[in-house]
Protein backbone atom coordinates (compact mmCIF):
# COMPACT_ATOMS: atom_id res chain seq x y z
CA UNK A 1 22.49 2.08 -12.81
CA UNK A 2 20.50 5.47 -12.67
CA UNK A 3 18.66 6.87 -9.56
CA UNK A 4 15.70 6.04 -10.88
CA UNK A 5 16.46 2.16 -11.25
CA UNK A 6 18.02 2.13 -7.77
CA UNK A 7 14.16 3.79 -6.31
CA UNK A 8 12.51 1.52 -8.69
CA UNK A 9 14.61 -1.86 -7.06
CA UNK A 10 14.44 -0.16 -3.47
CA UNK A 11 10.61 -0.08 -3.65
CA UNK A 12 10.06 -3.44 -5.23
CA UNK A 13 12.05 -4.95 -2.52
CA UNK A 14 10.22 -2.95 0.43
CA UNK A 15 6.66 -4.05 -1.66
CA UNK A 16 7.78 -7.81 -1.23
CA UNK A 17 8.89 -7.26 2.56
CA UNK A 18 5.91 -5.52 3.64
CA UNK A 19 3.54 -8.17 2.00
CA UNK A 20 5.70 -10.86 3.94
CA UNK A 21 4.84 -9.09 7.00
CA UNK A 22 1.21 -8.73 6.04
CA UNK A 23 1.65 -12.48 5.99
CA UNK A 24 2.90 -12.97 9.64
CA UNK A 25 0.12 -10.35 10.84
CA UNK A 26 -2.46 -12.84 9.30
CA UNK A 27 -3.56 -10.88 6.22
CA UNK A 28 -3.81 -12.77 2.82
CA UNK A 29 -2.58 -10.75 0.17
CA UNK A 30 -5.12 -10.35 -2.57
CA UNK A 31 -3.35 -8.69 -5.29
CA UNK A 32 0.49 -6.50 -5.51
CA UNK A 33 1.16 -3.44 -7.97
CA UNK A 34 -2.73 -3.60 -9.07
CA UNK A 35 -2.74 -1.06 -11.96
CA UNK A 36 -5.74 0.69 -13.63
CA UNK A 37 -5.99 3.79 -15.88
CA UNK A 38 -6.88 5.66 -12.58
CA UNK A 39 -3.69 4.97 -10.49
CA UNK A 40 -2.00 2.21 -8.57
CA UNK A 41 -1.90 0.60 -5.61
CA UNK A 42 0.85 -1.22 -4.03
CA UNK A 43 -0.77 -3.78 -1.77
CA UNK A 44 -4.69 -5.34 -0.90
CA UNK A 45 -4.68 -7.69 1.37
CA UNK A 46 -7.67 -8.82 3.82
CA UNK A 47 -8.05 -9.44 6.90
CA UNK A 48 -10.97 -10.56 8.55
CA UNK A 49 -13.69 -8.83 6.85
CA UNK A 50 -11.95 -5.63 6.14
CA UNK A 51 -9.75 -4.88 3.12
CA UNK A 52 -6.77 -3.04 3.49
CA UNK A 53 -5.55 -0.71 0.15
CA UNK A 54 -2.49 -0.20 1.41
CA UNK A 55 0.54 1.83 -0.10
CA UNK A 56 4.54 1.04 0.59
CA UNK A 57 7.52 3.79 1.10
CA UNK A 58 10.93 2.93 1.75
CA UNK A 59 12.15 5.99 3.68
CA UNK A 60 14.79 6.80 6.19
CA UNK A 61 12.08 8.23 8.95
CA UNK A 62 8.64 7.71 9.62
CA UNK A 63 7.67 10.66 9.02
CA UNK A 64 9.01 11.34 5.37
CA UNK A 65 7.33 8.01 4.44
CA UNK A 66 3.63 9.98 5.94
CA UNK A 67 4.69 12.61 4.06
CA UNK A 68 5.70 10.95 0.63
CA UNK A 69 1.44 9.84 0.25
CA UNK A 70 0.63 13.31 -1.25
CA UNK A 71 -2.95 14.22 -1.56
CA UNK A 72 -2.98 13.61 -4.99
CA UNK A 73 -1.36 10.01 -4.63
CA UNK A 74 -4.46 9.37 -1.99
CA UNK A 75 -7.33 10.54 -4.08
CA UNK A 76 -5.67 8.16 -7.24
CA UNK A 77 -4.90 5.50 -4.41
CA UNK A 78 -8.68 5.58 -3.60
CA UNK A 79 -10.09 5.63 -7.07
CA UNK A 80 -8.15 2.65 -8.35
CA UNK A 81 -9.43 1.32 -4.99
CA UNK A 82 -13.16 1.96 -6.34
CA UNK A 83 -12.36 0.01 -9.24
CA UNK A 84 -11.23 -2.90 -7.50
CA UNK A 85 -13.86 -3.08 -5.03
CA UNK A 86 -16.38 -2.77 -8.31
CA UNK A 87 -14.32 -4.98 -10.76
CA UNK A 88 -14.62 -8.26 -7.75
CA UNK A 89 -18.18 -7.37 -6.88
CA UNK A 90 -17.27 -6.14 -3.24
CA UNK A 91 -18.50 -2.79 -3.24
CA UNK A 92 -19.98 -2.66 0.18
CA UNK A 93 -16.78 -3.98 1.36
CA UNK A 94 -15.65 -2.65 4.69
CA UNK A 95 -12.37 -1.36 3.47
CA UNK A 96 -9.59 1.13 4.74
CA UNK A 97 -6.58 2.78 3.65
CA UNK A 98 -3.16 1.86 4.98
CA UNK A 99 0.85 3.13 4.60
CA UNK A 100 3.62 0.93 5.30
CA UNK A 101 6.83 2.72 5.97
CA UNK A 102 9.84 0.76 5.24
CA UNK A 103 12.90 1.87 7.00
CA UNK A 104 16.54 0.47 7.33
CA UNK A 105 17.17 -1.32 10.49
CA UNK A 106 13.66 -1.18 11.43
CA UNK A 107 10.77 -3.51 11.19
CA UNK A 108 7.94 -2.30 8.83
CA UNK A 109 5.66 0.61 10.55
CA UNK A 110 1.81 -0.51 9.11
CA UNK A 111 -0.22 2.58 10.18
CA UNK A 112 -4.07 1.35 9.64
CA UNK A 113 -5.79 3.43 8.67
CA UNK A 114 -3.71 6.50 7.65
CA UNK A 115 -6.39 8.58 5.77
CA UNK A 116 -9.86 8.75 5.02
CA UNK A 117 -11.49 10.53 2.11
């Protein structure tokens, strides 16, 4: 199987782990791998009254899983997060942005919060 097909499994798996531990923490996921022309995000989920874009990297550290959400992956994370809050009627939403780092032999690192734009 190429490289590519191994990342592509890899993050699929980490998408479905991290939304299980959403779970636990009490968040119900409202959509997974929501696509628009604009970009894509990996995980919403809510929480209270606060909705949580979040985006999923399965790294070996912390810190190359902060690094992997370039700029330009947080300015197309945020628009497709526009749409969604339009498309469901939630634009005045209290909503964040959030990175779950995925990393072998660790449990899932959820940094709330991880940018603002």
């Amino acid at each position: 199987m190429s490289g590519r097909a191994d990342a592509e499994r890899r993050g699929r798996r980490a998408e479905v782990r991290a939304a299980w531990w959403l779970r636990l923490k009490g968040y119900r996921i409202l959509a997974t791998r929501y696509r628009t022309p604009m970009g894509e995000i990996d995980l919403i989920a809510r929480r209270g009254g606060c909705i949580a874009f979040i985006e999923i990297k399965a790294r070996a550290t912390l810190e190359a899983g902060l690094e992997a959400v370039s700029p330009t992956a947080r300015r197309r994370i945020a628009r497709a997060a526009g749409a969604f809050l339009a498309q469901r009627g939630l634009a005045g939403a209290s909503a964040r942005f959030d990175v779950i780092v995925m990393r072998p032999r660790h449990l899932p690192c959820h940094i709330r919060d991880a940018w603002r734009l």
